[in-house]
N, C-alpha and C. Protein backbone atom coordinates (compact mmCIF):
# COMPACT_ATOMS: atom_id res chain seq x y z
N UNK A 1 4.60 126.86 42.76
CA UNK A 1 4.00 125.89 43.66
C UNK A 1 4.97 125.50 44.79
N UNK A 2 6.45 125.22 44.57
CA UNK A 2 7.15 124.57 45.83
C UNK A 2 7.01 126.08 46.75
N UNK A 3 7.29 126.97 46.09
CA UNK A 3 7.05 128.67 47.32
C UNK A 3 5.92 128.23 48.12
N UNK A 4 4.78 127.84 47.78
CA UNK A 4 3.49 127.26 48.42
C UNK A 4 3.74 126.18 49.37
N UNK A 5 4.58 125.34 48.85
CA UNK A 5 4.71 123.97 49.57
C UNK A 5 5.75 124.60 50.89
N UNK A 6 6.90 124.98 50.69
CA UNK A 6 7.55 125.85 51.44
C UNK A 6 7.24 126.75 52.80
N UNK A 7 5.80 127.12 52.35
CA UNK A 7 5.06 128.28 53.61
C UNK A 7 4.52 127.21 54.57
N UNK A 8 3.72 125.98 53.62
CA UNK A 8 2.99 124.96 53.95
C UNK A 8 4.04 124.27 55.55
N UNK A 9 5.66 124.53 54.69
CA UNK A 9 6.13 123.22 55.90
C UNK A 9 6.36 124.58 56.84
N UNK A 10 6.51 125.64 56.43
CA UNK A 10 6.85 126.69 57.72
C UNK A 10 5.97 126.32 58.41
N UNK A 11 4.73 126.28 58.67
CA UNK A 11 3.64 126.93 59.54
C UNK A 11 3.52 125.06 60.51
N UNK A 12 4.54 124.05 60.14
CA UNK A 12 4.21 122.85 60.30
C UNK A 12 5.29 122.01 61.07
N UNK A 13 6.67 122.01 60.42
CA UNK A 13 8.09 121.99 60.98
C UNK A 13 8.65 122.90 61.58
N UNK A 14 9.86 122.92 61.94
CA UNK A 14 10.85 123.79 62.55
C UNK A 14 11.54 124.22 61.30
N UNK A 15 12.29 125.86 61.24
CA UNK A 15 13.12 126.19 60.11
C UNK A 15 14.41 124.85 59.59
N UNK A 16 14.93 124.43 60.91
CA UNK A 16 16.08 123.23 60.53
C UNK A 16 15.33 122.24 59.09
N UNK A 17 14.16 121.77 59.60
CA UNK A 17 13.81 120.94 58.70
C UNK A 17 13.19 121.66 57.66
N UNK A 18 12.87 122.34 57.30
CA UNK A 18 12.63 123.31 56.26
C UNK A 18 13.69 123.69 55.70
N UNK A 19 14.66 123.51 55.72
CA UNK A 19 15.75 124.05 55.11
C UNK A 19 16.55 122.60 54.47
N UNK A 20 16.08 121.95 55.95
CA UNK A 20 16.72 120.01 55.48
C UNK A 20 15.85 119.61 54.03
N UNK A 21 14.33 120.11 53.77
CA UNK A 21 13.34 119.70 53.26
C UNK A 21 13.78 120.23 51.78
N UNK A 22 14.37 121.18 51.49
CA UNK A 22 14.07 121.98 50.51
C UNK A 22 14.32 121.42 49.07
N UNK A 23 15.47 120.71 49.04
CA UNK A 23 15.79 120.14 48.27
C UNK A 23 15.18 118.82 47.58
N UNK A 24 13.77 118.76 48.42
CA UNK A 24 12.52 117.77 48.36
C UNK A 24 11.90 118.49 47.79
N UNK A 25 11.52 119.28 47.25
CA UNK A 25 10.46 120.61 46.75
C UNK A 25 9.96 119.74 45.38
N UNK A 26 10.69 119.64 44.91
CA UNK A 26 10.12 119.62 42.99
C UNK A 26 9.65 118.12 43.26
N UNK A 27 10.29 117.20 44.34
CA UNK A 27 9.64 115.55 44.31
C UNK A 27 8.32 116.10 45.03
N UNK A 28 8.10 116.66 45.75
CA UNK A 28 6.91 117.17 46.63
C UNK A 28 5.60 117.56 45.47
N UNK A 29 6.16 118.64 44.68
CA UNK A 29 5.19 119.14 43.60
C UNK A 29 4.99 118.00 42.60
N UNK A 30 5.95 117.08 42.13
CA UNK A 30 5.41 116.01 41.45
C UNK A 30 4.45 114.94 41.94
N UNK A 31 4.34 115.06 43.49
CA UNK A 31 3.96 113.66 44.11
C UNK A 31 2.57 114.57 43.88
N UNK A 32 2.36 116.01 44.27
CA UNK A 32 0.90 116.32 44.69
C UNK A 32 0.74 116.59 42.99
N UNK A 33 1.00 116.88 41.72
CA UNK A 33 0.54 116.94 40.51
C UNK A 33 -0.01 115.70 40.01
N UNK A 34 0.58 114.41 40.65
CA UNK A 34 0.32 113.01 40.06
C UNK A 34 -1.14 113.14 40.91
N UNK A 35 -1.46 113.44 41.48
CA UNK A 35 -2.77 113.29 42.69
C UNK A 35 -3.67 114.75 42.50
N UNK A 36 -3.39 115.11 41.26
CA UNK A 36 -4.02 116.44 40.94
C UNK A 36 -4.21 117.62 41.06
N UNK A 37 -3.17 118.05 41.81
CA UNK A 37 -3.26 119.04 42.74
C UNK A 37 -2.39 119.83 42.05
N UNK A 38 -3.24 120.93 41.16
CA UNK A 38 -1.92 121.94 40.69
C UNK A 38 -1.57 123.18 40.97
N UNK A 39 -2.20 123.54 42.63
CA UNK A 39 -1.28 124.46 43.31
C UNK A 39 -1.91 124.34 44.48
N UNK A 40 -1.17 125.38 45.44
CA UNK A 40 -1.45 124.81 46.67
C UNK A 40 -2.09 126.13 47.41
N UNK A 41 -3.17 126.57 47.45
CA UNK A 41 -3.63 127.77 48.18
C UNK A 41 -2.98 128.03 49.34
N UNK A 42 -2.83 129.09 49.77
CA UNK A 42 -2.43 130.30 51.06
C UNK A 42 -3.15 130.61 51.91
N UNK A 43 -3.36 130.63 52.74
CA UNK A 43 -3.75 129.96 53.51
C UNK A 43 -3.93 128.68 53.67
N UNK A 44 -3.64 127.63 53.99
CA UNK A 44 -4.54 126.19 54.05
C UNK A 44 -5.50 126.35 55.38
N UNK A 45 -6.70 126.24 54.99
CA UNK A 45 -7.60 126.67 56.15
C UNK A 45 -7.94 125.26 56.52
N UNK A 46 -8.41 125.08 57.86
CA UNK A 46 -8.93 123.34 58.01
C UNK A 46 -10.38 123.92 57.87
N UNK A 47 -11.18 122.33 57.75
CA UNK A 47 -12.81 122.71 57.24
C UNK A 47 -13.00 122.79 55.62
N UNK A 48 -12.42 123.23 54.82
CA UNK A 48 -12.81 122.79 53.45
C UNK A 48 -12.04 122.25 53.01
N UNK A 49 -13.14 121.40 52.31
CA UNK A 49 -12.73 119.95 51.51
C UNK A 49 -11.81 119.65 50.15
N UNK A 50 -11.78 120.34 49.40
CA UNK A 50 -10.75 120.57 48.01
C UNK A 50 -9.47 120.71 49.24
N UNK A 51 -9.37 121.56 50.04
CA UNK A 51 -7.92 121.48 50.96
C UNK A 51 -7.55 120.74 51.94
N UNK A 52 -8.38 120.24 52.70
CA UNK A 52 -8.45 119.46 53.10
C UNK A 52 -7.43 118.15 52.59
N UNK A 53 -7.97 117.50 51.29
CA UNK A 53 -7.39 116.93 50.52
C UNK A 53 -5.66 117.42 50.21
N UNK A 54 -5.71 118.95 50.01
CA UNK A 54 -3.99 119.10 49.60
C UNK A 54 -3.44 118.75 50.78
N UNK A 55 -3.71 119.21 52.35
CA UNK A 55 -3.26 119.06 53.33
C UNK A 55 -2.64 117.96 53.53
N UNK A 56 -3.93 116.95 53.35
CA UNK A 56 -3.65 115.04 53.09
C UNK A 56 -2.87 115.12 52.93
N UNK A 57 -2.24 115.45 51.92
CA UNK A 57 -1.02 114.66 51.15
C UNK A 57 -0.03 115.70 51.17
N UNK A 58 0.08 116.31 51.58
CA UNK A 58 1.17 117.26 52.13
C UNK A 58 1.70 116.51 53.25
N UNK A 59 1.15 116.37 54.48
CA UNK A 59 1.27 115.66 55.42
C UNK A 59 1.34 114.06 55.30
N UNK A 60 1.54 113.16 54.08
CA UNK A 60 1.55 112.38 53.76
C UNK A 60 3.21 112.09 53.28
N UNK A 61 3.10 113.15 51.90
CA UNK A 61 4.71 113.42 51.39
C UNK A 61 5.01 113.69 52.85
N UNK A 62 5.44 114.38 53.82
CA UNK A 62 6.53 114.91 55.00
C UNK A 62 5.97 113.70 55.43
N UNK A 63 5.45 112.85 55.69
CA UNK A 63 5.54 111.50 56.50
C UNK A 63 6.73 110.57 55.96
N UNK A 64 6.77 110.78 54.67
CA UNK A 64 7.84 109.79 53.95
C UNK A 64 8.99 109.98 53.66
N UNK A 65 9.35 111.33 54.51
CA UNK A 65 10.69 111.53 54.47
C UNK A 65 11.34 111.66 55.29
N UNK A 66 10.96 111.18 56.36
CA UNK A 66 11.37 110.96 58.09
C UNK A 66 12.24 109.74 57.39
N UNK A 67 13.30 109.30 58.47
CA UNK A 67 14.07 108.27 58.77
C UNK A 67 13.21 106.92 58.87
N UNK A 68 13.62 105.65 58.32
CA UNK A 68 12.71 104.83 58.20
C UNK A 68 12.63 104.40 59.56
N UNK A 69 13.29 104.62 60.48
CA UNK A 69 12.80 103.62 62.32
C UNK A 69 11.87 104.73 62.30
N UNK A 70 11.85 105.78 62.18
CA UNK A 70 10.42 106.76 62.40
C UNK A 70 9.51 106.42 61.92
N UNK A 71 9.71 105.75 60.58
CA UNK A 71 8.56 105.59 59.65
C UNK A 71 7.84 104.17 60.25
N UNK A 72 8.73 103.49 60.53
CA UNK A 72 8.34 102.19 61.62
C UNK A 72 7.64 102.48 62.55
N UNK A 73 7.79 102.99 63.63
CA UNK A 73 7.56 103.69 64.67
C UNK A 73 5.86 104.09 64.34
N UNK A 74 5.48 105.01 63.48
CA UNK A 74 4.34 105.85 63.65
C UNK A 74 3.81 105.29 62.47
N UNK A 75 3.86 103.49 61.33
CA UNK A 75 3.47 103.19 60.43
C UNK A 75 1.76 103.57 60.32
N UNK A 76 0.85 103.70 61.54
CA UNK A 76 -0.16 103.75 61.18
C UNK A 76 -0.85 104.73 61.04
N UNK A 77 -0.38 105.93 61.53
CA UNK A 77 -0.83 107.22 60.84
C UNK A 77 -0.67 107.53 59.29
N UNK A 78 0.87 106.82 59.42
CA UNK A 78 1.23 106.95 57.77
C UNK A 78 -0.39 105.72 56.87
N UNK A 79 -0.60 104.87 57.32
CA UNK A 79 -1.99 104.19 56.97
C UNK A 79 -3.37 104.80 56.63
N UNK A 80 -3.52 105.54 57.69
CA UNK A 80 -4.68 105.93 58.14
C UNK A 80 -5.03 107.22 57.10
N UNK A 81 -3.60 107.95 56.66
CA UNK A 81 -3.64 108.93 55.26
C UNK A 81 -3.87 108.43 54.52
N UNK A 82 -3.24 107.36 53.57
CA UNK A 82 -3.10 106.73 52.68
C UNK A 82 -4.65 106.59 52.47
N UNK A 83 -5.01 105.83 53.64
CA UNK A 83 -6.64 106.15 53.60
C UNK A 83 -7.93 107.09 53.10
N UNK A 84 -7.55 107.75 53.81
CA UNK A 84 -8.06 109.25 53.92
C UNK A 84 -7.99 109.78 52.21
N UNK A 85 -6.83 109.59 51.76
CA UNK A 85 -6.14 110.56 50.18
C UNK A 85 -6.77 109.64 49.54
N UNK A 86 -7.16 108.30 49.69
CA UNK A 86 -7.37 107.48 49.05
C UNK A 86 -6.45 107.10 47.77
N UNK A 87 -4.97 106.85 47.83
CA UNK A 87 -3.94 106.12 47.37
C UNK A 87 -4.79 105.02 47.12
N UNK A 88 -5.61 104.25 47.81
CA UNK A 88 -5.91 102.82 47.93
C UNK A 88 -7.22 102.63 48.83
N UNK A 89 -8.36 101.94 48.11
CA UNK A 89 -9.50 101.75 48.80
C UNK A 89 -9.23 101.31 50.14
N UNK A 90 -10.22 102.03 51.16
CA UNK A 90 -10.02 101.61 52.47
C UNK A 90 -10.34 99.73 52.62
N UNK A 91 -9.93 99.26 53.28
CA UNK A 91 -9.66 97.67 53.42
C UNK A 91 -11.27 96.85 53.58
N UNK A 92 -11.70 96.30 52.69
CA UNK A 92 -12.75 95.96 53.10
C UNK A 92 -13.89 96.53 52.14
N UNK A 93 -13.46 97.82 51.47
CA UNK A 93 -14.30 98.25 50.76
C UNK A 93 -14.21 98.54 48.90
N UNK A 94 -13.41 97.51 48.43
CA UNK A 94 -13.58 96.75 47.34
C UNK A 94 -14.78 96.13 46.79
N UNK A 95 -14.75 96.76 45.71
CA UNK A 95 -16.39 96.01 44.77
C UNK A 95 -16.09 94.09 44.90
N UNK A 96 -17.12 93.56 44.79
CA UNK A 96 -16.90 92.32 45.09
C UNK A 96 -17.38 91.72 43.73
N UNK A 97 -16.80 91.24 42.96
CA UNK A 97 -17.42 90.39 41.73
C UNK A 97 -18.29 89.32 41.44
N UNK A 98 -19.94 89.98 40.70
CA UNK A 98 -20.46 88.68 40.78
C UNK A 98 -19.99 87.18 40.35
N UNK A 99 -20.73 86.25 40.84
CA UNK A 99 -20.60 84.98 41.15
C UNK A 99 -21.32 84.22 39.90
């Protein structure tokens, strides 16, 4: 699976950070196994939905390993995934308990 995750950041980063990244591999495969994901197809094509989803959070993990003024900087994309992967119901859309 990190060989997968690996092609994933080629086609996405520059080699520097791919090489900076690598040693992130096995936290990478644990973050996407906790979120179900137990491998990562070849191609990642955009348009279907099972990948779609790995993409998410591919691009989610490499959001969180930028420098934190970066992570400051661009906090609401990093949001707007979180969203998307659904880490956490979008805001507002919580069951409401009867009364």
């Amino acid at each position: 699976m990190q060989a997968a995750i690996e092609r994933w950041l080629r086609g996405v980063v520059v080699w520097q950070s791919v090489l900076a990244l690598r040693g992130q591999l096995p936290r990478c495969e644990r973050f996407l196994r906790t979120h179900g994901v137990d491998a990562v197809p070849t191609p990642i094509l955009p348009g279907i939905i099972g990948v779609a989803k790995i993409d998410n959070l591919l691009n989610q993990w490499l959001k969180e390993q930028r420098p934190k003024e970066l992570r400051r900087r661009d906090a609401q994309s990093e949001h707007d995934l979180r969203d998307l992967t659904r880490v956490r119901p979008p805001k507002g859309q919580a069951p409401r308990l009867p009364t």
